[in-house]
N, C-alpha and C. Protein backbone atom coordinates (compact mmCIF):
# COMPACT_ATOMS: atom_id res chain seq x y z
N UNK A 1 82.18 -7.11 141.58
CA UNK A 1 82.77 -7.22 140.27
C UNK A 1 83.10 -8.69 140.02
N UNK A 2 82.69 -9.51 138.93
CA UNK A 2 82.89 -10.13 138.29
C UNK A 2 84.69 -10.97 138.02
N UNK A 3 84.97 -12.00 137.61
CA UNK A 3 86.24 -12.25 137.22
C UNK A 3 86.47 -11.93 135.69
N UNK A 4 85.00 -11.99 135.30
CA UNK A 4 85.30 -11.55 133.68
C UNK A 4 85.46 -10.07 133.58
N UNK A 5 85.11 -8.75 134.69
CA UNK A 5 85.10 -7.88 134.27
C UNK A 5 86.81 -7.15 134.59
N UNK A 6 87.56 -8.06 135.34
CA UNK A 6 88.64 -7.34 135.73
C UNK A 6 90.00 -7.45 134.92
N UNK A 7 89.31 -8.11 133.73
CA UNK A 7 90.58 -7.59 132.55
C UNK A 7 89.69 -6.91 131.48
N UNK A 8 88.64 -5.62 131.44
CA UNK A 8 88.35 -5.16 131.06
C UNK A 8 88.23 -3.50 131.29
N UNK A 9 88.52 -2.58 130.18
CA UNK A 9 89.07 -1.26 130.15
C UNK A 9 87.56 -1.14 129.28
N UNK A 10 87.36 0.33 130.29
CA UNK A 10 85.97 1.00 129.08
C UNK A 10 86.76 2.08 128.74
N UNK A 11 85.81 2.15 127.36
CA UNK A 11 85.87 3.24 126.31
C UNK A 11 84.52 3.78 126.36
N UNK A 12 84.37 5.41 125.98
CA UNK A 12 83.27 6.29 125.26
C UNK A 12 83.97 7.05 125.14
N UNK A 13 83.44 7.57 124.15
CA UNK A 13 83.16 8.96 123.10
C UNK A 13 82.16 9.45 122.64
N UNK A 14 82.47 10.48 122.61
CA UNK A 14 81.01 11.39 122.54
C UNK A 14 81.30 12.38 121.01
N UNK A 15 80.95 12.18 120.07
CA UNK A 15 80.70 12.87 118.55
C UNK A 15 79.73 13.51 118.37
N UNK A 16 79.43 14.74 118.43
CA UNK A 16 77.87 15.56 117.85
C UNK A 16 77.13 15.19 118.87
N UNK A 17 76.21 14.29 118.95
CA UNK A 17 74.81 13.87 119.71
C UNK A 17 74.89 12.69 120.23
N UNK A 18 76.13 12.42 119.75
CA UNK A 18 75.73 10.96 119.67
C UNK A 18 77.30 10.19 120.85
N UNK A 19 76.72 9.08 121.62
CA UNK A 19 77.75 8.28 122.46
C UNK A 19 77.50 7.02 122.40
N UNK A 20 78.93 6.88 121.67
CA UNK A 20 79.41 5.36 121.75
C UNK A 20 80.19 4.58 122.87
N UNK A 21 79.90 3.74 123.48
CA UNK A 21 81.02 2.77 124.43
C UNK A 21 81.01 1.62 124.08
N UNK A 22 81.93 0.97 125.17
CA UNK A 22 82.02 -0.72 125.16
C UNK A 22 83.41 -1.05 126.09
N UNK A 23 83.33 -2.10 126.23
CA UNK A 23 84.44 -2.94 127.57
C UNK A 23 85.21 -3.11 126.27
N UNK A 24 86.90 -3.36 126.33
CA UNK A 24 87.57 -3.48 126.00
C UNK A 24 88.37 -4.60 126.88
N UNK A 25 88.62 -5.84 126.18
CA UNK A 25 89.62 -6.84 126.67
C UNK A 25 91.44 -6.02 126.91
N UNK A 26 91.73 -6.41 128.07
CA UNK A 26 93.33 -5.78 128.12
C UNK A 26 93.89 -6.64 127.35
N UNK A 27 94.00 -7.31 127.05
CA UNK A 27 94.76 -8.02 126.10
C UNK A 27 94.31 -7.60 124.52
N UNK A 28 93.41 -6.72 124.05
CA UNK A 28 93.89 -5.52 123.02
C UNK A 28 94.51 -4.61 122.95
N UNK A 29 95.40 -4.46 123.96
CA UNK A 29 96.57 -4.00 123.61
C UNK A 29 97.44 -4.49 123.09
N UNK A 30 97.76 -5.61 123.18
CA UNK A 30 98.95 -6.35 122.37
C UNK A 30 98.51 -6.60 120.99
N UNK A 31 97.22 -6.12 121.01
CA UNK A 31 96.74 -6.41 118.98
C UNK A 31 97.22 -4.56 118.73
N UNK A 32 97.07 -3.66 119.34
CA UNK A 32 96.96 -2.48 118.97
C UNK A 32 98.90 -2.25 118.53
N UNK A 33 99.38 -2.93 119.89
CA UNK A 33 101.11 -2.89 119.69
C UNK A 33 101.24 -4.02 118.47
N UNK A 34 100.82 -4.95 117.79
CA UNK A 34 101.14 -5.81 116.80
C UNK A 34 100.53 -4.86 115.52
N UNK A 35 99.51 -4.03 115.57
CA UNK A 35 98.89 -3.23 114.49
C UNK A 35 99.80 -2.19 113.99
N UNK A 36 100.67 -1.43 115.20
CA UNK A 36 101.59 -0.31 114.97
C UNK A 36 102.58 -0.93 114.54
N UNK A 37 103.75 -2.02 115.12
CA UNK A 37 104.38 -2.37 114.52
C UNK A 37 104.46 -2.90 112.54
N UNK A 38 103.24 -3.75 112.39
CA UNK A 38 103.19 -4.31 111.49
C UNK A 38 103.13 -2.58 110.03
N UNK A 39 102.24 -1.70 110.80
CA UNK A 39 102.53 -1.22 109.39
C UNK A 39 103.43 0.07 109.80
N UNK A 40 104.23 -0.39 110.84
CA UNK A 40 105.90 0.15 111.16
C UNK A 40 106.68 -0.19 110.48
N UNK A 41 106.81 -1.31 110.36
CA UNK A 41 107.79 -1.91 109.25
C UNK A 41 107.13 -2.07 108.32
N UNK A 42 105.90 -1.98 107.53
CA UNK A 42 105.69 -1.70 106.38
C UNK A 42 106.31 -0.73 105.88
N UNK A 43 105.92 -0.04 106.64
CA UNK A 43 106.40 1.65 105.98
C UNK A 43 107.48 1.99 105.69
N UNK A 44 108.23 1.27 107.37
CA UNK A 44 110.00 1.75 107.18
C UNK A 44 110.80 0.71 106.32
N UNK A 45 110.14 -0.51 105.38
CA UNK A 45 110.50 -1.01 104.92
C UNK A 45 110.62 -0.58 103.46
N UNK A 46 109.27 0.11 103.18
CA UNK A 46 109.10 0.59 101.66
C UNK A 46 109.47 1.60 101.25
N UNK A 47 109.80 2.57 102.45
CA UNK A 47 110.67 3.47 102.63
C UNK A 47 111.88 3.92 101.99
N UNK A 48 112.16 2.79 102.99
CA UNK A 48 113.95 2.36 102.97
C UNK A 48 114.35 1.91 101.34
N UNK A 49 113.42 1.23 101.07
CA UNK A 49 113.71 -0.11 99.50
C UNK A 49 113.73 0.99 98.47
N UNK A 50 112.44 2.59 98.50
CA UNK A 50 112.52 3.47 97.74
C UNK A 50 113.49 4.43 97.77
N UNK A 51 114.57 4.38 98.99
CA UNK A 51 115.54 5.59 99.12
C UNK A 51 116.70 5.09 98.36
N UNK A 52 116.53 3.54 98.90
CA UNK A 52 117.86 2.61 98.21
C UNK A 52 118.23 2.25 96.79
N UNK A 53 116.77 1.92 96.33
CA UNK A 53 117.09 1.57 95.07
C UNK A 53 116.43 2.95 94.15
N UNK A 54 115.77 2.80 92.68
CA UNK A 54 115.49 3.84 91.85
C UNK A 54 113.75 4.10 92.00
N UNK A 55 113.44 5.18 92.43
CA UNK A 55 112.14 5.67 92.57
C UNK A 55 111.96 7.09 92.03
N UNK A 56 110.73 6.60 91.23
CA UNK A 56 110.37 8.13 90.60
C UNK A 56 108.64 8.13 90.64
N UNK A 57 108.16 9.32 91.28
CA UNK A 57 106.68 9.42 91.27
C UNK A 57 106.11 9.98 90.04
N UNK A 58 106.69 10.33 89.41
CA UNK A 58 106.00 11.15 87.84
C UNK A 58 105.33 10.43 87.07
N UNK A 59 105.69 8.69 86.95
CA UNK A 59 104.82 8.27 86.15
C UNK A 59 103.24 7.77 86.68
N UNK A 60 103.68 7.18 88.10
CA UNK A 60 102.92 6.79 88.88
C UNK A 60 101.71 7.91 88.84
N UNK A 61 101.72 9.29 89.04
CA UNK A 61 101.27 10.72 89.33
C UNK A 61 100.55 10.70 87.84
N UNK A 62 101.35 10.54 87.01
CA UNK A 62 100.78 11.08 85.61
C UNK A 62 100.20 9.96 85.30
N UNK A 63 100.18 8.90 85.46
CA UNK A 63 99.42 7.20 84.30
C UNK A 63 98.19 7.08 85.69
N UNK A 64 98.04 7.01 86.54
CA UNK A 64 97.50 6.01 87.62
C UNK A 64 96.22 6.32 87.75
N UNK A 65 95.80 7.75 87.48
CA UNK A 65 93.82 7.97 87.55
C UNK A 65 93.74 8.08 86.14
N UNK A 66 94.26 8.11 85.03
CA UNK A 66 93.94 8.32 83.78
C UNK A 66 92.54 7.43 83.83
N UNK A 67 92.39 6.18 84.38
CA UNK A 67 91.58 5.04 83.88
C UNK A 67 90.37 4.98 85.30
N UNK A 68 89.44 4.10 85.27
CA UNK A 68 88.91 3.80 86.01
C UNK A 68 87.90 4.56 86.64
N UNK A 69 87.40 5.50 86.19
CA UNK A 69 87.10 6.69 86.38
C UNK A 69 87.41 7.29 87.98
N UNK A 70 88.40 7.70 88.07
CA UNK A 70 88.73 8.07 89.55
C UNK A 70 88.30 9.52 89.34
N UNK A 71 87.64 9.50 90.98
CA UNK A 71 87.24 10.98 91.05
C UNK A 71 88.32 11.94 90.98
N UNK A 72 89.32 11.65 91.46
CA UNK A 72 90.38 12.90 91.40
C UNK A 72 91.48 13.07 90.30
N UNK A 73 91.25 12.15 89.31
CA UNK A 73 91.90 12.22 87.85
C UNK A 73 92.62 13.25 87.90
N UNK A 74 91.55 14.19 87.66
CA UNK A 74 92.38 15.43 87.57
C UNK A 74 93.59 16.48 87.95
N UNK A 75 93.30 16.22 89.58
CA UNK A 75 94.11 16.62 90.39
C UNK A 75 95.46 15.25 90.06
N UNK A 76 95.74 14.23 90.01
CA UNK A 76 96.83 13.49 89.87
C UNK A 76 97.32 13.29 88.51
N UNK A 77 96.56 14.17 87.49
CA UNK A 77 97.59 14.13 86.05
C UNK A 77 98.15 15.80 86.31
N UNK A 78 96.95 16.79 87.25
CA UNK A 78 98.10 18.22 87.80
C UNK A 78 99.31 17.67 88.23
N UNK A 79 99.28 17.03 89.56
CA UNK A 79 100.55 16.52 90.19
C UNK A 79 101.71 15.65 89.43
N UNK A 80 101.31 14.99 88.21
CA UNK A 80 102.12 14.10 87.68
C UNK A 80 102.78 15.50 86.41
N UNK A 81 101.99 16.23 85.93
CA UNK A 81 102.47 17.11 85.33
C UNK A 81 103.32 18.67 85.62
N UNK A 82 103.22 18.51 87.06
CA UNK A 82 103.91 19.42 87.31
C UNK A 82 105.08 19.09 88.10
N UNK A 83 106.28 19.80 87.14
CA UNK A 83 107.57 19.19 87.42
C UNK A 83 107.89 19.46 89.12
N UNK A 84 107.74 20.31 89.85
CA UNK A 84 108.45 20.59 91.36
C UNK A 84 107.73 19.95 91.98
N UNK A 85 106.43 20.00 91.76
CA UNK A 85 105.49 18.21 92.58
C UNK A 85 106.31 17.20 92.57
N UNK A 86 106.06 16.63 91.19
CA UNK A 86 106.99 15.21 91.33
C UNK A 86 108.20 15.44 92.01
N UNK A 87 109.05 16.67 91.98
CA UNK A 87 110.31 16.44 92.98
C UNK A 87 110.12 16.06 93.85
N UNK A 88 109.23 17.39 94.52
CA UNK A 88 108.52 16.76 95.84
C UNK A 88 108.20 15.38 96.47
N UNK A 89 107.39 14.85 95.57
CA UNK A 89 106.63 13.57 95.61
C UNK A 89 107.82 12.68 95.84
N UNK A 90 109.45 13.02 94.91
CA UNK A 90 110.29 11.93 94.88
C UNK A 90 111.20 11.95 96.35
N UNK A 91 110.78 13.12 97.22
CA UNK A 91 111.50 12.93 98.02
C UNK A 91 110.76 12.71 99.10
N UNK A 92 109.32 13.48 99.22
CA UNK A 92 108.45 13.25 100.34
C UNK A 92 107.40 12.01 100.66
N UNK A 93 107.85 11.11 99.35
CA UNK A 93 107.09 9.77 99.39
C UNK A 93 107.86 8.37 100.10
N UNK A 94 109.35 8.45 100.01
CA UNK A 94 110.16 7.80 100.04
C UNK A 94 110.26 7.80 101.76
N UNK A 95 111.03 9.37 102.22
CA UNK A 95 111.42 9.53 103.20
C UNK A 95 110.18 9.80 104.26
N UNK A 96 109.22 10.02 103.69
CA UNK A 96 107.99 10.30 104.56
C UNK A 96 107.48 8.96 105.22
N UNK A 97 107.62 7.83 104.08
CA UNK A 97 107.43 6.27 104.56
C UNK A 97 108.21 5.77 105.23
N UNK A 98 110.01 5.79 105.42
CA UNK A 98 110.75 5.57 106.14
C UNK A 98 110.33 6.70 107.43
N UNK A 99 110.17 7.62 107.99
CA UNK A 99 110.10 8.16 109.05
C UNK A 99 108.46 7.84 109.96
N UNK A 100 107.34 7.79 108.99
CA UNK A 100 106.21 6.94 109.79
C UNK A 100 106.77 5.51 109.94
N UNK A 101 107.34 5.05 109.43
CA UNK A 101 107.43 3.34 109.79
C UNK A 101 108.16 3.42 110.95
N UNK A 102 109.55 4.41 111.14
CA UNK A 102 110.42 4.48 112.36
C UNK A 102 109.91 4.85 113.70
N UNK A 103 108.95 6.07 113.36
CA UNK A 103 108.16 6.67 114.50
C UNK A 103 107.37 5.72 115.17
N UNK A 104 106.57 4.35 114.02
CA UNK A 104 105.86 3.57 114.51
C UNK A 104 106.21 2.31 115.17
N UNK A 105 107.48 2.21 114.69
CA UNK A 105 108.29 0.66 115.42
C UNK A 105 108.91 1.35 116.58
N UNK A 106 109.30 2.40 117.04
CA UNK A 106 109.67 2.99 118.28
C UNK A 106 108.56 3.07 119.40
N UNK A 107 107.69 3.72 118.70
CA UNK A 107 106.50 4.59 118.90
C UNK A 107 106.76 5.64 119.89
N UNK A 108 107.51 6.77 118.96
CA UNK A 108 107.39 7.99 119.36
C UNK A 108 106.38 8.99 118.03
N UNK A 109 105.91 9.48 118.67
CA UNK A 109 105.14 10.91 117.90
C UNK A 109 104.33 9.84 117.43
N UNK A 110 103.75 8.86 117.35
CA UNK A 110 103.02 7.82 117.12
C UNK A 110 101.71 8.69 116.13
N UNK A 111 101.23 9.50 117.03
CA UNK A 111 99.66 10.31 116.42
C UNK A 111 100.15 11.10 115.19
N UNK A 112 100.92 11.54 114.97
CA UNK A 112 101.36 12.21 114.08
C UNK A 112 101.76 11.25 112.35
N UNK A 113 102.34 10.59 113.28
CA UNK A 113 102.87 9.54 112.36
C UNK A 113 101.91 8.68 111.41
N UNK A 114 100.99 8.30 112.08
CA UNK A 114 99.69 7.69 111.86
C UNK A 114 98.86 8.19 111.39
N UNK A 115 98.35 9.87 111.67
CA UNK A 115 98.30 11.02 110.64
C UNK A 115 99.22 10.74 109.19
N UNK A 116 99.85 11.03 109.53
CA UNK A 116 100.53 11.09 108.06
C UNK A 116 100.35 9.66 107.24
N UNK A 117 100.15 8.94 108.29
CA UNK A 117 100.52 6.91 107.06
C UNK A 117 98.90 7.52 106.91
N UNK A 118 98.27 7.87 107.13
CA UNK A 118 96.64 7.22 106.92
C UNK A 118 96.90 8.67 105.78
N UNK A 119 96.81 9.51 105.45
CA UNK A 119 97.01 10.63 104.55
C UNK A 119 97.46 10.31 103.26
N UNK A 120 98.61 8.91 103.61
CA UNK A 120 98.97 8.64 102.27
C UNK A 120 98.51 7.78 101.64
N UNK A 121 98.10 7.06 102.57
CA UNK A 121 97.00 5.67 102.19
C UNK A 121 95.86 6.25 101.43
N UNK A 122 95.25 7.13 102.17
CA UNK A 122 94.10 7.82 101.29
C UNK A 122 94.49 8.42 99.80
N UNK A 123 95.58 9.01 99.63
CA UNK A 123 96.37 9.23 98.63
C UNK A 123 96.38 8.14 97.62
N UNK A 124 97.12 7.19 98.08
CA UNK A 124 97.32 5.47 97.34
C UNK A 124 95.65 4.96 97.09
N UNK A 125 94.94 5.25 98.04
CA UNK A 125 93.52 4.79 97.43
C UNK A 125 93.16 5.53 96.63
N UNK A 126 93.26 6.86 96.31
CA UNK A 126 92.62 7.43 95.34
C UNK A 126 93.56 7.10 94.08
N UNK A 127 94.64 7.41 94.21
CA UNK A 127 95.46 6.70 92.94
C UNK A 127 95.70 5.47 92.49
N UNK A 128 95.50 4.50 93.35
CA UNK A 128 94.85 2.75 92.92
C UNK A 128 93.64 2.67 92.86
N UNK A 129 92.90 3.89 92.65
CA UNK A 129 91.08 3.81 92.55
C UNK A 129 90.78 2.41 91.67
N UNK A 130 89.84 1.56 92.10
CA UNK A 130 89.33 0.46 91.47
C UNK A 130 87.80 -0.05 92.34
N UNK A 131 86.88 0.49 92.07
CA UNK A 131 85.87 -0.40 92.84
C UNK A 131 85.30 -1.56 92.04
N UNK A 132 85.53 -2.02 91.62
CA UNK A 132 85.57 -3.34 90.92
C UNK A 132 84.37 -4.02 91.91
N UNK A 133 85.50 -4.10 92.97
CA UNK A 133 85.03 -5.12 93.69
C UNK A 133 84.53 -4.47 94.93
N UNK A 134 84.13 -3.34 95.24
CA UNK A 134 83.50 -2.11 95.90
C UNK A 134 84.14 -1.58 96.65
N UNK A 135 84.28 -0.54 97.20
CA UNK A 135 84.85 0.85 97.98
C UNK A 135 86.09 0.43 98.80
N UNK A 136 86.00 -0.49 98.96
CA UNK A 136 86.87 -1.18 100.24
C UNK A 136 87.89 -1.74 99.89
N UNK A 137 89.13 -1.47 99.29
CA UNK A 137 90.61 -2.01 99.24
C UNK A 137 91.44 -2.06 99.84
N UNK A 138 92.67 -2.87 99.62
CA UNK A 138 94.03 -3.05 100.98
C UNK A 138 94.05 -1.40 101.18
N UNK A 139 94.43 -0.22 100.39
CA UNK A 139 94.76 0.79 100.98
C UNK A 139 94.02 1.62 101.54
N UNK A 140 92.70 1.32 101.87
CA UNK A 140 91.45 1.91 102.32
C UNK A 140 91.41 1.09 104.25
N UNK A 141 91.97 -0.18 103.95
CA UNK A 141 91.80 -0.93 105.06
C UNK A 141 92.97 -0.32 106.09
N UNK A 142 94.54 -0.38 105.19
CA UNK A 142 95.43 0.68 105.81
C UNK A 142 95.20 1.80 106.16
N UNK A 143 94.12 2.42 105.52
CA UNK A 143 94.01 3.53 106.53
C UNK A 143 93.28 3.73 107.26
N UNK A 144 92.57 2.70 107.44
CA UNK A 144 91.56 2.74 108.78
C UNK A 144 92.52 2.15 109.85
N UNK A 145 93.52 1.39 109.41
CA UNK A 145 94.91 0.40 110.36
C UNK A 145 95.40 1.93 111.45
N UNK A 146 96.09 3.16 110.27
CA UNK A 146 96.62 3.74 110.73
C UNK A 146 95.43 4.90 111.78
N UNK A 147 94.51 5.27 111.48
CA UNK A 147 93.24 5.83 112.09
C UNK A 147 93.43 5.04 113.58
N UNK A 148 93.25 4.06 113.64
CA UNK A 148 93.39 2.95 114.52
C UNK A 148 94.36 3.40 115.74
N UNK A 149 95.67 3.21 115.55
CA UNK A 149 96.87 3.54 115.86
C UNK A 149 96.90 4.14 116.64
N UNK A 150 96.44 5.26 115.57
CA UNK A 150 96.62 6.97 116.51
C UNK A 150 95.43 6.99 117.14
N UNK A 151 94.39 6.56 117.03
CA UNK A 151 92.91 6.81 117.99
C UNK A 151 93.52 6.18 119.63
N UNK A 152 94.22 5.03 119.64
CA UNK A 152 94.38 4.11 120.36
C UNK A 152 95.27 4.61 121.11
N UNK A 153 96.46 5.50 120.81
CA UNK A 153 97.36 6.62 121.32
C UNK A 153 98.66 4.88 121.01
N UNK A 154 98.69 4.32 120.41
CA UNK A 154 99.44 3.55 120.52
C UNK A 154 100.82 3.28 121.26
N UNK A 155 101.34 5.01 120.83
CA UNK A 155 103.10 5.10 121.53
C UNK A 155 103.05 4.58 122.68
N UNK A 156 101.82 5.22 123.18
CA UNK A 156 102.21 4.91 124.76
C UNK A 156 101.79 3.43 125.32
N UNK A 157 101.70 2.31 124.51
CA UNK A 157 101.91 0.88 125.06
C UNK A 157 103.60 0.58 124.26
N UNK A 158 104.40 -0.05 124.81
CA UNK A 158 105.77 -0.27 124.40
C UNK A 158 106.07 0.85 124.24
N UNK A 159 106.20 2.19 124.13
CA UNK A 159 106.72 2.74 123.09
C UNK A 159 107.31 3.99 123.82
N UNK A 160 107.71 4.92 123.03
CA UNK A 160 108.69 5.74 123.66
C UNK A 160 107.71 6.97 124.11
N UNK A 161 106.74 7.14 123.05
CA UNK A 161 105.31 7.98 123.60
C UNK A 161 105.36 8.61 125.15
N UNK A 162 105.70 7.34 125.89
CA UNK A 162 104.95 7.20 127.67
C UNK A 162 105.91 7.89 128.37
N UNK A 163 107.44 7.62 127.43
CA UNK A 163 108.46 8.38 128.49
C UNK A 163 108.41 9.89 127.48
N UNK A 164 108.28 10.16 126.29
CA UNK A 164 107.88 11.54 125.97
C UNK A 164 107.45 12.36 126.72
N UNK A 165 106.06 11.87 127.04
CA UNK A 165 105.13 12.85 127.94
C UNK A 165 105.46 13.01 129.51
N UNK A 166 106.67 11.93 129.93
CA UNK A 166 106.57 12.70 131.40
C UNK A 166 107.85 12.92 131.17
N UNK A 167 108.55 13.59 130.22
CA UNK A 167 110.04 14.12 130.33
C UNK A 167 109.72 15.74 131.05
N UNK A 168 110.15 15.43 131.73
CA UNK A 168 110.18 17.28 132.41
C UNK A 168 110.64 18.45 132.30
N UNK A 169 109.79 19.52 132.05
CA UNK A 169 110.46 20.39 131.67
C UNK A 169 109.93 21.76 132.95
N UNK A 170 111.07 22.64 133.07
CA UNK A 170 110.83 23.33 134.04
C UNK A 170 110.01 22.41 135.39
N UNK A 171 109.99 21.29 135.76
CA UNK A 171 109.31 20.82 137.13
C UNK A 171 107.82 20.10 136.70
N UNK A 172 107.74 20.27 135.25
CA UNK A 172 106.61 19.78 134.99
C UNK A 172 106.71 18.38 134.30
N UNK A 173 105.76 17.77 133.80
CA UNK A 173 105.65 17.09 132.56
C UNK A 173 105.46 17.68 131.36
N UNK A 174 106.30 17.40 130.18
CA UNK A 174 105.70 18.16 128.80
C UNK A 174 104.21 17.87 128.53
N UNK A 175 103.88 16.68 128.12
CA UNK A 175 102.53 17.06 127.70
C UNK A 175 101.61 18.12 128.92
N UNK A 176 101.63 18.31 130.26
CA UNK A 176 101.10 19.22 131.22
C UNK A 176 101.84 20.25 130.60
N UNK A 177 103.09 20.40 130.08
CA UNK A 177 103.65 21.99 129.94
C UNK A 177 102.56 22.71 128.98
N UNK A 178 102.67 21.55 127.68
CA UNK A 178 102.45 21.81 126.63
C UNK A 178 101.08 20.80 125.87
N UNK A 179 100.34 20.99 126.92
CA UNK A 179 98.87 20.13 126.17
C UNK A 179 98.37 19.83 124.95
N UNK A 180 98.98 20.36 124.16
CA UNK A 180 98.63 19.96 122.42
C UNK A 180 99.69 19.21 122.04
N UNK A 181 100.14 19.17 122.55
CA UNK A 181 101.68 17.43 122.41
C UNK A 181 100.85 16.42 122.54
N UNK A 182 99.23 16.57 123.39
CA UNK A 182 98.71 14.91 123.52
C UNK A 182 98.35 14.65 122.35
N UNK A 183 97.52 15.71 121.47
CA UNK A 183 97.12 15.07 119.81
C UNK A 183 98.44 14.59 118.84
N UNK A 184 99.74 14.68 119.18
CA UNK A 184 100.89 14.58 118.35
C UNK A 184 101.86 13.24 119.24
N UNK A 185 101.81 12.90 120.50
CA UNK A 185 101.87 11.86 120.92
C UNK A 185 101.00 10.95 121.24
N UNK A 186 101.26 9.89 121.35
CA UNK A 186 100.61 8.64 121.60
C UNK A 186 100.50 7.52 121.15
């Protein structure tokens, strides 16, 4: 072995037919822990600013695909027009961003969390629809950020993730108790 190969981690995956690999520098981890953080405190920042000060999703819901021809128009003048949505929206947009940003600057439940930021991002891209300048916008890029995250199992570099999974229960480790905790941690 090499001196160049001994700060290198492999990856594969295997999708349908098809397998991808490659060497991974260890020192991408500290981009993967700077990736979680950064849209950790995005989140728990915009969060926080929407719980604190005055936020309402109804107009946002009802004005935002009218234009541009967004494919899902439709579905976001339903949601902007229907009154228990927007409640919804006013409470599950706010607090949903403060709790992925927290999960992600800790990094506990990390996969989950990252689930959910990339869910809303896709959300925010379809409701900032603009290909102007083609398919690819900040909230399209965020959600490949958060895809990222959780592919990477992030929690478990810094994060609280690593002591999650070997908290013991009955003599075991949870994630061994309970094996579908690995898709919801990391």
């Amino acid at each position: 072995m090499s001196t160049l190969d001994s700060g290198m981690n492999q990856l594969e995956s295997k999708v349908g037919g098809l397998t991808v690999g490659g060497k991974v520098h260890s020192l991408s981890a500290w981009f993967v822990v700077a990736l979680r953080l950064m849209m950790g405190y995005a989140f728990a920042y915009s969060g926080f600013t929407k719980i604190t000060g005055e936020f309402g999703a109804g107009g946002y819901l009802a004005n935002v695909a009218a234009t541009n021809g967004n494919p899902l128009a439709g579905m976001f003048a339903w949601m902007g027009s229907t009154p228990w949505f927007v409640e919804f929206a006013n409470v599950a947009v706010p607090w949903g961003e403060l709790f992925i940003g927290l999960g992600l600057l800790v990094g506990a439940i990390v996969r989950l969390a990252a689930f959910f930021g990339a869910l809303m991002m896709a959300m925010f891209y379809f409701g900032n629809w603009d290909i102007a300048h083609g398919f690819i916008n900040g909230d399209f890029a965020y959600m490949l950020v958060f895809l990222a995250v959780g592919a990477f199992a992030a929690g478990r570099i810094l994060g609280l993730d690593q002591y999650i999974e070997q908290y013991e229960v009955g003599g075991q480790a949870l994630v061994e108790r309970y094996p579908v905790l690995e898709y919801v941690l990391g």
